[in-house]
Protein backbone atom coordinates (compact mmCIF):
# COMPACT_ATOMS: atom_id res chain seq x y z
CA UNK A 1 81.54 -118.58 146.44
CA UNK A 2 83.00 -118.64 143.03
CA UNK A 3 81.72 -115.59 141.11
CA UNK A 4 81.18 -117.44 137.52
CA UNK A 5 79.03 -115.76 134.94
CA UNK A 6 78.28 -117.37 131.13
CA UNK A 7 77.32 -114.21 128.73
CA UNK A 8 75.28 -115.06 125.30
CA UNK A 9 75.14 -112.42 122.93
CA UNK A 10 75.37 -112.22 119.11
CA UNK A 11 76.74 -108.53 119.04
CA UNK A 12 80.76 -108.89 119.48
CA UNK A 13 80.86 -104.90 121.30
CA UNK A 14 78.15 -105.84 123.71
CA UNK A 15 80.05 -108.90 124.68
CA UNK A 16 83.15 -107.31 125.25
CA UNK A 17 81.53 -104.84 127.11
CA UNK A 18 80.23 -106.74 129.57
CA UNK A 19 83.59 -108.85 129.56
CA UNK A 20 85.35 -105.95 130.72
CA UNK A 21 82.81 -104.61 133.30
CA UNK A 22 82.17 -108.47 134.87
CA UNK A 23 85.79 -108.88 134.79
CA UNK A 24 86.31 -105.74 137.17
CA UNK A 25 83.47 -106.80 139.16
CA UNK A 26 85.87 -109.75 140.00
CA UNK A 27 83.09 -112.24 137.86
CA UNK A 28 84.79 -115.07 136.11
CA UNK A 29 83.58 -114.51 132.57
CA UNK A 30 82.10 -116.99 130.08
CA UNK A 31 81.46 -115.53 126.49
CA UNK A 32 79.47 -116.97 123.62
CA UNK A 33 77.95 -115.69 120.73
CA UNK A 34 75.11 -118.31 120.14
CA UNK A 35 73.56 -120.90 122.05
CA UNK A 36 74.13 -123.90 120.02
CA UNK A 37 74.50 -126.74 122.81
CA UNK A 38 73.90 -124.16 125.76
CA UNK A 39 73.05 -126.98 127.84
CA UNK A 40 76.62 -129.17 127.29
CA UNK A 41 77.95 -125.39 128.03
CA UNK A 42 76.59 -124.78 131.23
CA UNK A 43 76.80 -128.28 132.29
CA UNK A 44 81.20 -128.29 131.75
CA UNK A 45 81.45 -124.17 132.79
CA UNK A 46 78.80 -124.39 136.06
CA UNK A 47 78.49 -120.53 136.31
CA UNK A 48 76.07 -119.14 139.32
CA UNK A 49 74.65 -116.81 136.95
CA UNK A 50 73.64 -115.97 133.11
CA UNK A 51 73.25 -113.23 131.04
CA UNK A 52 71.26 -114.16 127.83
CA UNK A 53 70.06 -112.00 124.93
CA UNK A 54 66.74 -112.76 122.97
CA UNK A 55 68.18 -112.38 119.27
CA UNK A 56 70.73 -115.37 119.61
CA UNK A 57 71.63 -118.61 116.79
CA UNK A 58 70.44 -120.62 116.24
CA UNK A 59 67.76 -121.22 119.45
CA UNK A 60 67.04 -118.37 120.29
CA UNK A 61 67.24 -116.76 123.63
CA UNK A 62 63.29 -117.65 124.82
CA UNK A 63 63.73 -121.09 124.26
CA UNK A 64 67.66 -121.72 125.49
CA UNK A 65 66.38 -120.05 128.77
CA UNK A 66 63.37 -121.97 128.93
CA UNK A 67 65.49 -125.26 128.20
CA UNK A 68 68.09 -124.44 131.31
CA UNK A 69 65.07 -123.48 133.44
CA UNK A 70 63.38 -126.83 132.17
CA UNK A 71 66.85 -128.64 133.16
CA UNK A 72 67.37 -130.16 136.66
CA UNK A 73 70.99 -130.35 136.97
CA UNK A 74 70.89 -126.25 135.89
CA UNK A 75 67.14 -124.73 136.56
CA UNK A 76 68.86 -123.22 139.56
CA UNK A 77 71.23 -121.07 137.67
CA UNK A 78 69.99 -117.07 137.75
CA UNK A 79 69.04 -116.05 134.02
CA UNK A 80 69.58 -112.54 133.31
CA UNK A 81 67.33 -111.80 130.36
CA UNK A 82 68.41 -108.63 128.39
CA UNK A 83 67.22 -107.10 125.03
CA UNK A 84 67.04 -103.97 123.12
CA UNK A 85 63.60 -105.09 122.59
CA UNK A 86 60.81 -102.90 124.08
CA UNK A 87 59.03 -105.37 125.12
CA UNK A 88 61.54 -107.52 127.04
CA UNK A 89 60.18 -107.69 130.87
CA UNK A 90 57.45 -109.56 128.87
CA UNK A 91 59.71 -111.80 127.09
CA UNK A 92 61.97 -112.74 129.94
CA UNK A 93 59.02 -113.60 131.76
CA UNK A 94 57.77 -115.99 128.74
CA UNK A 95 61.53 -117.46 129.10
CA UNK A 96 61.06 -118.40 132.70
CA UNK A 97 64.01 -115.96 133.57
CA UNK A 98 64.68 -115.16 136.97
CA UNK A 99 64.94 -111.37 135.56
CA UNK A 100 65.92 -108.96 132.63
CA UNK A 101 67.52 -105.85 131.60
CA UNK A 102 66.94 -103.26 128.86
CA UNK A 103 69.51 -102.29 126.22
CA UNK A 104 71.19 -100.02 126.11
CA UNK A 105 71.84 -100.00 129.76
CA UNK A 106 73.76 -97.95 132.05
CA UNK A 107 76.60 -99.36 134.08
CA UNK A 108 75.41 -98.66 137.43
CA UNK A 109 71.93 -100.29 136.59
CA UNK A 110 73.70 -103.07 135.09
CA UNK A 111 75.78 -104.33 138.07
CA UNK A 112 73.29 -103.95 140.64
CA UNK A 113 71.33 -106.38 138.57
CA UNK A 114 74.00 -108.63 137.78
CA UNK A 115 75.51 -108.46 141.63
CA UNK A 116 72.06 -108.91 142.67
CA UNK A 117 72.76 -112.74 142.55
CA UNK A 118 75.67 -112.85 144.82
């Protein structure tokens, strides 16, 4: 199975953050920072898994993950919801993500979530 991941964040150091640790995970990595046509995206890139924030242009992360869950060609793709925002096990579940993780994280927590979808 092809280990593809597509990673939406606004913030430039989390992005190449998780770049870096995905990419020595052996995940093919996918960076964007907005969701403008998310749905195009994941339609051409087909990744098994994605890691969205909730503070994204111009959608927003709620309603991109509830549009790809919404989607039949990609509902089946795991959504990783993740947030600095306390309150964002309750707003992954409002997105219809499959789950979520706090920022900041540590790296241990962060690829047993992400590999959790292998």
């Amino acid at each position: 199975m092809r280990k593809s991941i597509c990673i939406f964040d606004d913030d430039e150091d989390i992005l190449f953050l998780c770049n870096l640790l995905l990419q020595q995970m052996g995940w093919e990595v996918h960076a964007r920072n907005n969701c403008n046509n998310i749905l195009s995206v994941l339609r051409e890139i087909k990744p098994s898994v994605i890691l969205i924030d909730n503070w994204l242009p111009d959608t927003g992360g709620i309603i991109a993950t509830q549009k790809i869950k919404a989607d039949p060609e990609l509902k089946n793709i795991k959504v990783i919801f993740f947030s600095a925002n306390n309150d964002v096990k309750k707003l992954a579940e409002e997105a219809n993500a499959d789950t979520w993780l706090s920022k900041p994280f540590d790296i241990s927590q962060f690829e047993e979530v992400v590999n959790r979808f292998l």
